[in-house]
Protein backbone atom coordinates (compact mmCIF):
# COMPACT_ATOMS: atom_id res chain seq x y z
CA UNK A 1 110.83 104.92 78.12
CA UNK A 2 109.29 105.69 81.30
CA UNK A 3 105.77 104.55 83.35
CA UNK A 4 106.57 106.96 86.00
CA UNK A 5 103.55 109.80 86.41
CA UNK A 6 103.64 112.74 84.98
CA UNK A 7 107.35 111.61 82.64
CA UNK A 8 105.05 109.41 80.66
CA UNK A 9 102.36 112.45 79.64
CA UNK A 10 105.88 114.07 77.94
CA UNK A 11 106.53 110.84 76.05
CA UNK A 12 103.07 110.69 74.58
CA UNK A 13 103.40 114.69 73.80
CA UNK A 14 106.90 114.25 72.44
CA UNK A 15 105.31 111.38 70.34
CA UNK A 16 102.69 113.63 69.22
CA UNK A 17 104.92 116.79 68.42
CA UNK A 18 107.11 114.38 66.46
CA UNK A 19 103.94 113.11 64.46
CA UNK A 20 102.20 116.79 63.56
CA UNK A 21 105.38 117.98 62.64
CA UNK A 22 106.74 114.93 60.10
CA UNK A 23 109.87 115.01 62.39
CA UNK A 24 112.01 111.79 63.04
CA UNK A 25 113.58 110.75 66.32
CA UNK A 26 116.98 108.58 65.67
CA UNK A 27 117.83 107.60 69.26
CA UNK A 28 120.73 105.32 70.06
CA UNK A 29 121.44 103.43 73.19
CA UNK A 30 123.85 104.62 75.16
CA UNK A 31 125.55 102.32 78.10
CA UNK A 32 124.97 103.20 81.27
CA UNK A 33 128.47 104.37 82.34
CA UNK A 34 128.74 106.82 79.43
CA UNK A 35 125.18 108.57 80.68
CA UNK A 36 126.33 109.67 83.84
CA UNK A 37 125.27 113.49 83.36
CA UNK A 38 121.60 112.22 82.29
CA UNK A 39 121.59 110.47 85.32
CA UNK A 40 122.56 113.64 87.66
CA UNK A 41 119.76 115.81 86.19
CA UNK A 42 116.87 113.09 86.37
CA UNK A 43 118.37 113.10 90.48
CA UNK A 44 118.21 116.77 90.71
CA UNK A 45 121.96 117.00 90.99
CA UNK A 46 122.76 120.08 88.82
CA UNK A 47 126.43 120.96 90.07
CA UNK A 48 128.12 119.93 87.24
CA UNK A 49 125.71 122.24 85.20
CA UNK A 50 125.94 125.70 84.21
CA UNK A 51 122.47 127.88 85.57
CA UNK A 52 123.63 130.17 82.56
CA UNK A 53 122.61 127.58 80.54
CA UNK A 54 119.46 126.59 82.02
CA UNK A 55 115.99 127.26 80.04
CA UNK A 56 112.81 127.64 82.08
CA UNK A 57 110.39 128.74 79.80
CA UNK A 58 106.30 129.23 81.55
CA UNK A 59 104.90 126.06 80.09
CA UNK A 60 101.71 127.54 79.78
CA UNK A 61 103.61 129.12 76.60
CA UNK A 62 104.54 125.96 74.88
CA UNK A 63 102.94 124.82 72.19
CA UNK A 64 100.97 121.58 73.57
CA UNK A 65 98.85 119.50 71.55
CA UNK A 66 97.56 117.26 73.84
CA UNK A 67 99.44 117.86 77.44
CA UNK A 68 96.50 119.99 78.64
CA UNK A 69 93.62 117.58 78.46
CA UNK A 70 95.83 114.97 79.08
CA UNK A 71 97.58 116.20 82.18
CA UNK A 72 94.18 116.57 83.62
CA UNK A 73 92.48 112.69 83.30
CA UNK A 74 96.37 111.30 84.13
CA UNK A 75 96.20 112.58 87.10
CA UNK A 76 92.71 112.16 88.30
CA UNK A 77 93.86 108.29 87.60
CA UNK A 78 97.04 108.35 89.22
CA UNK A 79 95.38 109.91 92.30
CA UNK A 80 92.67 106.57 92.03
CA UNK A 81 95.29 104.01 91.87
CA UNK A 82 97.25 105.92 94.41
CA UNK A 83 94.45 105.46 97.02
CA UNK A 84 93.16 102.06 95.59
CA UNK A 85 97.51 100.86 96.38
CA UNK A 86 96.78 102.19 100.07
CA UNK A 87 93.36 100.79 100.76
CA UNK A 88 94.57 97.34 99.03
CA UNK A 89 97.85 97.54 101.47
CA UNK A 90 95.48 98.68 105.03
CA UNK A 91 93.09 95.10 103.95
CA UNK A 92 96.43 92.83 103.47
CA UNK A 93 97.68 94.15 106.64
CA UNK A 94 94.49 93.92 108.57
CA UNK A 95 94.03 90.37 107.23
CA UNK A 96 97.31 89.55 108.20
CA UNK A 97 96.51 90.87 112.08
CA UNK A 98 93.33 88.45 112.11
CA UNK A 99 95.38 85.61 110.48
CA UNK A 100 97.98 86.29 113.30
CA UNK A 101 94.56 86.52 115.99
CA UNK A 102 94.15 82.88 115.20
């Protein structure tokens, strides 16, 4: 599970692909120790990892149902609260110059 921008978009697809197709996910928790090698490849450490192995299919060529339309308004949004975060931090800071002023 993941609220992190864009991770969340393949959730909802995965979600999606697993509903049009009548498949069924069976996922069991796994403690943290024992998911090291999870861990390495969500942190970009690939060391331990064989490139032979690797698939990087053009994702234009997958089979989306609703990634496409999706991707789009997600990140028109995250861009919004992006700048609404900054703006919101510049006022507390410049209120907290004026409080200091006093």
């Amino acid at each position: 599970m993941t609220t992190k921008f864009p991770l969340y978009l393949i959730l909802l697809e995965l979600t999606e692909q697993i509903l049009a197709n009548y498949w069924s996910l069976n996922l069991v928790w796994q403690n943290r120790d024992l998911n090291q090698e999870a861990d390495n490849l969500s942190n970009g450490k690939f060391d331990k990892f064989s490139p032979s192995m690797r698939l990087d299919p053009p994702l234009d060529t997958l089979p989306w149902i609703i990634m496409p339309t999706l991707f789009e308004k997600a990140r028109e949004l995250h861009e919004a609260v992006t700048v609404h975060k900054m703006e919101a931090k510049s006022r507390r800071a410049d209120l907290g110059e004026r409080i200091g002023d006093v």
